[in-house]
Protein backbone atom coordinates (compact mmCIF):
# COMPACT_ATOMS: atom_id res chain seq x y z
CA UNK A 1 -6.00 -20.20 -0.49
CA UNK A 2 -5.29 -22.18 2.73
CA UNK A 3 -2.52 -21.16 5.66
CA UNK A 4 -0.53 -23.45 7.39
CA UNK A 5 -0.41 -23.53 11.12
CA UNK A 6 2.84 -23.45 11.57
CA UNK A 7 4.24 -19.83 11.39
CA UNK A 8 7.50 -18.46 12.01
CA UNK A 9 7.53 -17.51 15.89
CA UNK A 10 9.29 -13.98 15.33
CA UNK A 11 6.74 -13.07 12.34
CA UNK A 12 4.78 -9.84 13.62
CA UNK A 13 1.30 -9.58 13.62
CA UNK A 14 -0.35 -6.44 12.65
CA UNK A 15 -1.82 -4.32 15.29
CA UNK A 16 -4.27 -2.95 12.77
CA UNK A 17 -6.65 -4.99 11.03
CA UNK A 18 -5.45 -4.58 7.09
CA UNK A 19 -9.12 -4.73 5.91
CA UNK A 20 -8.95 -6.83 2.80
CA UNK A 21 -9.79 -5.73 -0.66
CA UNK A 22 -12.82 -7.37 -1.96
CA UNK A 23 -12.17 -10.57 -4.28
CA UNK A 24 -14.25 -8.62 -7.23
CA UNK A 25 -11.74 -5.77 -7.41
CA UNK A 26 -8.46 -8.33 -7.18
CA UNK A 27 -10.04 -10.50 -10.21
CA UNK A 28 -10.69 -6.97 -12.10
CA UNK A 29 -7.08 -5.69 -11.96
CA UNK A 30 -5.01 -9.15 -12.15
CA UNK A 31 -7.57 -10.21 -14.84
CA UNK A 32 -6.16 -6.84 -16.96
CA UNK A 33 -2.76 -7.83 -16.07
CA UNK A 34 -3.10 -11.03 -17.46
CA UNK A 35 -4.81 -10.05 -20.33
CA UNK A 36 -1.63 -7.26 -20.98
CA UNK A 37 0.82 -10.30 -20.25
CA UNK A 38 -0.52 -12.74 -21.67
CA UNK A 39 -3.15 -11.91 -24.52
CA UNK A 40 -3.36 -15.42 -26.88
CA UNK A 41 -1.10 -17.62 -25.04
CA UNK A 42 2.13 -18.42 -23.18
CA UNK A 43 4.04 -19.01 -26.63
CA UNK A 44 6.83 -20.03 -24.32
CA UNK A 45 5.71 -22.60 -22.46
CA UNK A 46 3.54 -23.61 -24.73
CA UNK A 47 6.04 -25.08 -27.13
CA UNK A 48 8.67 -25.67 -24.05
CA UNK A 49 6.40 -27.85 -21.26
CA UNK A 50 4.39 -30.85 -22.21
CA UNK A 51 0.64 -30.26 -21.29
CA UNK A 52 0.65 -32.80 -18.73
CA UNK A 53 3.44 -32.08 -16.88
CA UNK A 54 2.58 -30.82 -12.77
CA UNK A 55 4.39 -28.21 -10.79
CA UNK A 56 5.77 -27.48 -7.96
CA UNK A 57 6.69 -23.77 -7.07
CA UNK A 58 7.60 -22.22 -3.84
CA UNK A 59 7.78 -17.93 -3.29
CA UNK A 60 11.33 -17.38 -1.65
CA UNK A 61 12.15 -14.23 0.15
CA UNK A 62 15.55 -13.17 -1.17
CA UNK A 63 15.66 -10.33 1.68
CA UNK A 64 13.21 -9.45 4.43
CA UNK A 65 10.20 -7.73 4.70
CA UNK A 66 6.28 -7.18 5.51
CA UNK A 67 4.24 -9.35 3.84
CA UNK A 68 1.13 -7.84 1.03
CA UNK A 69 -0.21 -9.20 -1.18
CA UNK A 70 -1.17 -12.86 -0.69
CA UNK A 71 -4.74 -13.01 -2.19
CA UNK A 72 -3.47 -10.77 -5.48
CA UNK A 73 -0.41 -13.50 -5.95
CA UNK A 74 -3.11 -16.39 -5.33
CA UNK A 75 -5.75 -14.89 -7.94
CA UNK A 76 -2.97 -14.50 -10.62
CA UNK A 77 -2.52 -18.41 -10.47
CA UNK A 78 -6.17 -19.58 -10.13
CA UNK A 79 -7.58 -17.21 -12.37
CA UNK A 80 -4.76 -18.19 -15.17
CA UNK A 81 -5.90 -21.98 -14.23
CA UNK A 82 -8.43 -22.95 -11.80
CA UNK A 83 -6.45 -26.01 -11.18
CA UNK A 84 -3.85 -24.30 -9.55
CA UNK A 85 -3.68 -24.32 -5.53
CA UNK A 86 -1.48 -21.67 -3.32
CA UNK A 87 -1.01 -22.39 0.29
CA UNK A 88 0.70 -20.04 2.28
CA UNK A 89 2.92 -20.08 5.33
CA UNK A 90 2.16 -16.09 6.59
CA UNK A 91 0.02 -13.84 6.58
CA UNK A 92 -0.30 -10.42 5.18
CA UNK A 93 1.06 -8.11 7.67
CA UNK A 94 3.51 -10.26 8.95
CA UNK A 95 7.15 -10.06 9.06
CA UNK A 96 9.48 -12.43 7.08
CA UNK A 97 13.10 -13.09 6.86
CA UNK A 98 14.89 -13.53 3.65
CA UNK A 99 14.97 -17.42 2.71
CA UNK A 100 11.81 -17.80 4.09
CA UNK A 101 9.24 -19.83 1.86
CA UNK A 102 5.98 -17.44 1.62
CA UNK A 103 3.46 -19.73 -0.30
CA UNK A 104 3.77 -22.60 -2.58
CA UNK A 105 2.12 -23.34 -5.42
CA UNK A 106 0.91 -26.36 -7.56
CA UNK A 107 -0.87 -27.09 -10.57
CA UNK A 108 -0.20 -27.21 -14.29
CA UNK A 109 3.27 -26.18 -15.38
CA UNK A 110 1.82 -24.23 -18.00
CA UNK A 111 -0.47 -22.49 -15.80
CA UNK A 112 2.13 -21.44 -13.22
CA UNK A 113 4.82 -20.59 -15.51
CA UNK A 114 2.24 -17.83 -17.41
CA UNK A 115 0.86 -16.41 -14.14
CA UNK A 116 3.90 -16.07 -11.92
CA UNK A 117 5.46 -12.78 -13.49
CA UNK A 118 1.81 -10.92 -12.79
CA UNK A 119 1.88 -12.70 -9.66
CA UNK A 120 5.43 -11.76 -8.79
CA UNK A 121 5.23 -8.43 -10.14
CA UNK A 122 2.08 -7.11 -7.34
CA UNK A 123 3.19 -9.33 -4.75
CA UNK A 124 6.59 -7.66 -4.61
CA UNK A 125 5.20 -4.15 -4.71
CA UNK A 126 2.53 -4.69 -2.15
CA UNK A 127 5.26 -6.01 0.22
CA UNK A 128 7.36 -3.17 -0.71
CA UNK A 129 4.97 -0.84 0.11
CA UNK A 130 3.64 -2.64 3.21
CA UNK A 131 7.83 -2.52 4.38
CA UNK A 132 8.32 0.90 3.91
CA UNK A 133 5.08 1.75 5.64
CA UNK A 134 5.97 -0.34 8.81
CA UNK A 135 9.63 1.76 8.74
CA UNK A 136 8.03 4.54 8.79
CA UNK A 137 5.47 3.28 11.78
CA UNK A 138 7.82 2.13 13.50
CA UNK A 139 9.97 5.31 13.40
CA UNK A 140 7.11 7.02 14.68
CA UNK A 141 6.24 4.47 17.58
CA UNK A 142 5.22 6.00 21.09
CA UNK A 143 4.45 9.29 19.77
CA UNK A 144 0.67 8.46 19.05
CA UNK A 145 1.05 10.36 15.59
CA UNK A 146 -0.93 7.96 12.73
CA UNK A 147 1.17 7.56 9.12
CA UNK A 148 -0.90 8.22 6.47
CA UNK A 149 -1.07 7.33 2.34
CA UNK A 150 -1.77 10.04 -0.01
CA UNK A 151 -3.66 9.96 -3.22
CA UNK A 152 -0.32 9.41 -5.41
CA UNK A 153 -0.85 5.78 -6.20
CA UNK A 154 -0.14 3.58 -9.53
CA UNK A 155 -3.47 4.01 -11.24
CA UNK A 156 -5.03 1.53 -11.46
CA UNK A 157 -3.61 -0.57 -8.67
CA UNK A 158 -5.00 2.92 -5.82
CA UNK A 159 -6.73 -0.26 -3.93
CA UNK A 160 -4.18 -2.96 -3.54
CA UNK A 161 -1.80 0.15 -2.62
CA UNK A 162 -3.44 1.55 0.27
CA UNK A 163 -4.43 -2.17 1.31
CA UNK A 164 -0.80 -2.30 1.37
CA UNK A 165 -0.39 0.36 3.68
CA UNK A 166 -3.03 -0.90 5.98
CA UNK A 167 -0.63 -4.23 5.87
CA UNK A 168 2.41 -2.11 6.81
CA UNK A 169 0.45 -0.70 9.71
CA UNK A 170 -0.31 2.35 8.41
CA UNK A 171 -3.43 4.34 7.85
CA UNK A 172 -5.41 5.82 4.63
CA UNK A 173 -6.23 9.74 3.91
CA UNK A 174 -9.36 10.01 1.40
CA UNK A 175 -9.04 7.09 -0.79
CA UNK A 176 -10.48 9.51 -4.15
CA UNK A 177 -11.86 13.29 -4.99
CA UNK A 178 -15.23 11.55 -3.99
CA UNK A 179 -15.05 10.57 -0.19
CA UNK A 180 -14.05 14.33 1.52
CA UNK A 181 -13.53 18.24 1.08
CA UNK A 182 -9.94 18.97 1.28
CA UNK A 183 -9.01 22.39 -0.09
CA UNK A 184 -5.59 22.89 -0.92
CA UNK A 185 -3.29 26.15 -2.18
CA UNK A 186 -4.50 26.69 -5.28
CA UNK A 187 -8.28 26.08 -3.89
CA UNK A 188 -7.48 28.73 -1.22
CA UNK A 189 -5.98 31.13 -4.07
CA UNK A 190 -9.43 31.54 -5.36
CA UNK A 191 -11.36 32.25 -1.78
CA UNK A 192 -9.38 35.12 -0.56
CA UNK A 193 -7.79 35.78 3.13
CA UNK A 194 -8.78 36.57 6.57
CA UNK A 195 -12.20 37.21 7.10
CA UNK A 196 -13.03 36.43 3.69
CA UNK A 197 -11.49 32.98 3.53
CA UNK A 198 -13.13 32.27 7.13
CA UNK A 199 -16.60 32.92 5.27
CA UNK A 200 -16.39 30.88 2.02
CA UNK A 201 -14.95 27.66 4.00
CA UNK A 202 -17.97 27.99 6.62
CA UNK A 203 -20.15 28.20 3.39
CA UNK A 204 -18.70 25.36 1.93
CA UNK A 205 -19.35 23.39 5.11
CA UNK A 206 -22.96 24.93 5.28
CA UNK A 207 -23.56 22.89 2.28
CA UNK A 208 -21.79 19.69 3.18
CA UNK A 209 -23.46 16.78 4.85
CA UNK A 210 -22.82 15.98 8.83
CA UNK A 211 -20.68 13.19 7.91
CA UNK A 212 -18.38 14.60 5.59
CA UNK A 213 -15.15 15.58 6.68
CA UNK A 214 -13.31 18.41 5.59
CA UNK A 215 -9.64 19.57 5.65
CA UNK A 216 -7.67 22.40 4.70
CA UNK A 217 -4.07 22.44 3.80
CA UNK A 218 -2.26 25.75 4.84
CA UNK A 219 1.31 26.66 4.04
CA UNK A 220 1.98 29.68 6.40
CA UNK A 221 1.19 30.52 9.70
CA UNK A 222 -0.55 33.24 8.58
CA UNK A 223 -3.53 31.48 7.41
CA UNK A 224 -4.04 29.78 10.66
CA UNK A 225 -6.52 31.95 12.39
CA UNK A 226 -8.76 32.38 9.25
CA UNK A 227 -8.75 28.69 9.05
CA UNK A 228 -9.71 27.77 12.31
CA UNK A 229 -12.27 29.92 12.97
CA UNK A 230 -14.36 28.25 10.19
CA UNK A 231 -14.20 25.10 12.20
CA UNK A 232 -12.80 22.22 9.74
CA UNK A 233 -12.27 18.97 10.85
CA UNK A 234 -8.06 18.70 10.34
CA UNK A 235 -5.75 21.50 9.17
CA UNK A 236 -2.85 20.18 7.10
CA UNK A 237 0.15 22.02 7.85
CA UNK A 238 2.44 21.42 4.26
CA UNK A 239 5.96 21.60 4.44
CA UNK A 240 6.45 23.48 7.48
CA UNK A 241 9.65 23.58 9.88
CA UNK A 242 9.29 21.72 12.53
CA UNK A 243 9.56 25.16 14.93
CA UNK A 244 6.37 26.02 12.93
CA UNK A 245 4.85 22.49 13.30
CA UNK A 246 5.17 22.78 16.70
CA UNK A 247 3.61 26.36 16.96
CA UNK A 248 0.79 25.22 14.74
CA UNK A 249 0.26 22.18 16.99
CA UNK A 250 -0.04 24.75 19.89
CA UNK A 251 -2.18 27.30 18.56
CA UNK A 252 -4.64 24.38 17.27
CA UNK A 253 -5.16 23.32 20.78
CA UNK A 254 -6.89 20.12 19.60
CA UNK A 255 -9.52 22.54 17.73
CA UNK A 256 -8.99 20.39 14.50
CA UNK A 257 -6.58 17.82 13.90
CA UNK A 258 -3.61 18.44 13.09
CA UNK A 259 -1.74 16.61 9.88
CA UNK A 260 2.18 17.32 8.45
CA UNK A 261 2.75 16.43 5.28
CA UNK A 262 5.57 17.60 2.92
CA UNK A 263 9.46 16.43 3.00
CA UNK A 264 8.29 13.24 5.11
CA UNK A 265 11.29 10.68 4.72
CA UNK A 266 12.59 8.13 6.69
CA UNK A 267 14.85 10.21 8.02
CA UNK A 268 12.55 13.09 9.35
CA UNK A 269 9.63 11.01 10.26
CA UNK A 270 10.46 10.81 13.82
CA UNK A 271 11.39 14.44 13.87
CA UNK A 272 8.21 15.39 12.76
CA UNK A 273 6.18 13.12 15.08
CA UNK A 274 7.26 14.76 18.06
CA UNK A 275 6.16 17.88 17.60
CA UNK A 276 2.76 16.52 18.24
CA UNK A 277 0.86 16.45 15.21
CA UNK A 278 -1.93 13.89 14.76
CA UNK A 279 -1.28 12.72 11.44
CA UNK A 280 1.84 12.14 9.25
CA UNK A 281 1.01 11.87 5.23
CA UNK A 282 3.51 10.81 2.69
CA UNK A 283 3.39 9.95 -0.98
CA UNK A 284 6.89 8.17 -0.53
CA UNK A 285 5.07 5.36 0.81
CA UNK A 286 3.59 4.23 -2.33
CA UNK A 287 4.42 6.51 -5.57
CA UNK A 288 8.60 6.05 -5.54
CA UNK A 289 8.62 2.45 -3.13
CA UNK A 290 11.38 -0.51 -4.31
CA UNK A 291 9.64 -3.86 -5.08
CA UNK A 292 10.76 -6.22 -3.04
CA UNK A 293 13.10 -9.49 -4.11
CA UNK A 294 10.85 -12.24 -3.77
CA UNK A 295 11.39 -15.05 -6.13
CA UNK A 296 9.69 -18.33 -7.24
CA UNK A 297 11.92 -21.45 -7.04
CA UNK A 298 9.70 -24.13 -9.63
CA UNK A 299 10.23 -27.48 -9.92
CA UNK A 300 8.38 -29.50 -13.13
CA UNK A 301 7.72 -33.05 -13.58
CA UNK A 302 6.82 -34.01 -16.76
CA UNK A 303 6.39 -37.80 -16.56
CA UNK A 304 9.82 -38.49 -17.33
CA UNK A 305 12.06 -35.70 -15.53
CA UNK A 306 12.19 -32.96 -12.65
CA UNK A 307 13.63 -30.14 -13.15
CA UNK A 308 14.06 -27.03 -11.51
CA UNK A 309 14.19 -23.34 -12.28
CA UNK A 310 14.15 -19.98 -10.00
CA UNK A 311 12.94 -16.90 -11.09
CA UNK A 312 12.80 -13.58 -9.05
CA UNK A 313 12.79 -9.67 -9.48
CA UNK A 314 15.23 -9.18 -12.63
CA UNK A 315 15.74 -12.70 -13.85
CA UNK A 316 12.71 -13.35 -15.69
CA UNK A 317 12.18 -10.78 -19.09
């Protein structure tokens, strides 16, 4: 994939390296989504396109957004025909407006025609995800407060996703059940209160390595003082008020960190970022996010004619 030098001069740069996916787990997931789309053959174009005839496709923004997604789109092509080139005119992470041209693409009609709806389908999502992750950054701006994925992601697709979020400028929480400790209600149902509690988490972390981090989620005040005097490295406070945010903020005293999570929208974001807490988390940003409308605008030359043909979220079944 190559990237032209000449970008838009408003397109915004992330401030937060997106750390890409590695190339082995794109060609692992798009190579399964091809496979699903397109098991035997492109019946379609098959019967439709002469073999020899070229195209010519460009990805149009049909309204703006951040940019996710690039590589994913690129491997969709190339891996349906090695023949097949993308060249891009952003970056992931960036900002676009809609009618802007994203990438282009050429090769084999054929090929392009049977890879674009995989293609399409994760570059729209990523970018959807990376946009409503940089609304919800930027909603939080100045307050120092970090917005965080959870682990409710497409399965299957839990990498791209929080790459995604990394795009959007946001941060990821524990990427599986694998990387840290994070007891939640129904963990703390089964370890008693108080004094009690305070001794099984300290237990727990007794047995832990010095590298492993380890949360707690509490949902009442109550449980505060248990909690922090077994010394864990953040407290989740989970679906609090924001009075209570801001007392558990306080009484924390930068002991642990502090995270919200629980009725995060849009709309309360901002709200909930200034009553100090450390760390935002949010499932909206990936399990319920709207695909963006990007579309591909193709034009075919089969020796004889060009033609054209456009193609975006609901047009192509």
């Amino acid at each position: 994939m190559t990237t032209d030098t000449v970008v838009r001069e408003d397109a915004t740069a992330l401030a937060v390296d997106p750390l890409p996916v590695p190339y082995r787990v794109i060609r692992d997931i798009v190579e399964a989504a091809l496979a699903e789309d397109n098991p035997t053959g492109d019946l379609t174009g098959n019967v439709l396109i002469p073999a020899g005839a070229t195209a010519t496709a460009d990805v149009i923004a049909r309204e703006p957004g951040i940019l996710s997604g690039l590589a994913v789109f690129e491997a969709a092509m190339t891996l349906t025909d090695p023949a097949t080139t993308v060249t891009t005119a952003l970056a992931d992470g960036q900002s676009f407006a809609a009618g802007d041209v994203l990438a282009t693409v050429t090769g084999p009609a054929r090929a392009v025609l049977a890879g674009e709806r995989v293609g399409l389908n994760l570059l729209q999502r990523l970018s959807g995800i990376a946009t409503q992750t940089r609304a919800f950054v930027d909603a939080a701006a100045g307050t120092g407060t970090r917005i965080a994925d959870t682990r409710k992601t497409t399965p299957g697709l839990r990498a791209l996703e929080r790459y995604a979020v990394r795009c959007g400028g946001g941060h990821n929480h524990r990427g599986t059940l694998s990387e840290a400790v994070m007891a939640k209600d129904n963990h703390l149902a089964l370890l008693g209160t108080g004094d009690e509690l305070t001794r099984a988490l300290r237990a727990a972390r007794a047995r832990l390595g010095h590298t492993v981090h380890f949360e707690v989620e509490i949902d009442s005040l109550d449980q505060l003082d248990a909690v922090l005097a077994a010394g864990v490295d953040t407290i989740m406070l989970d679906n609090f008020s924001l009075a209570n945010l801001a007392t558990g903020v306080r009484r924390i005293a930068g002991a642990a960190l502090v995270e919200a999570s629980g009725n995060v929208r849009l709309e309360t974001v901002a709200d909930i970022a200034a009553t100090g807490v450390d760390v935002i988390s949010s499932g909206t940003l990936t399990h319920s996010v709207r695909a963006l409308d990007l579309g591909l605008d193709v034009r075919i030359t089969d020796g004889r004619a060009r033609v054209g043909g456009r193609t975006g979220t609901g047009e192509q079944r």
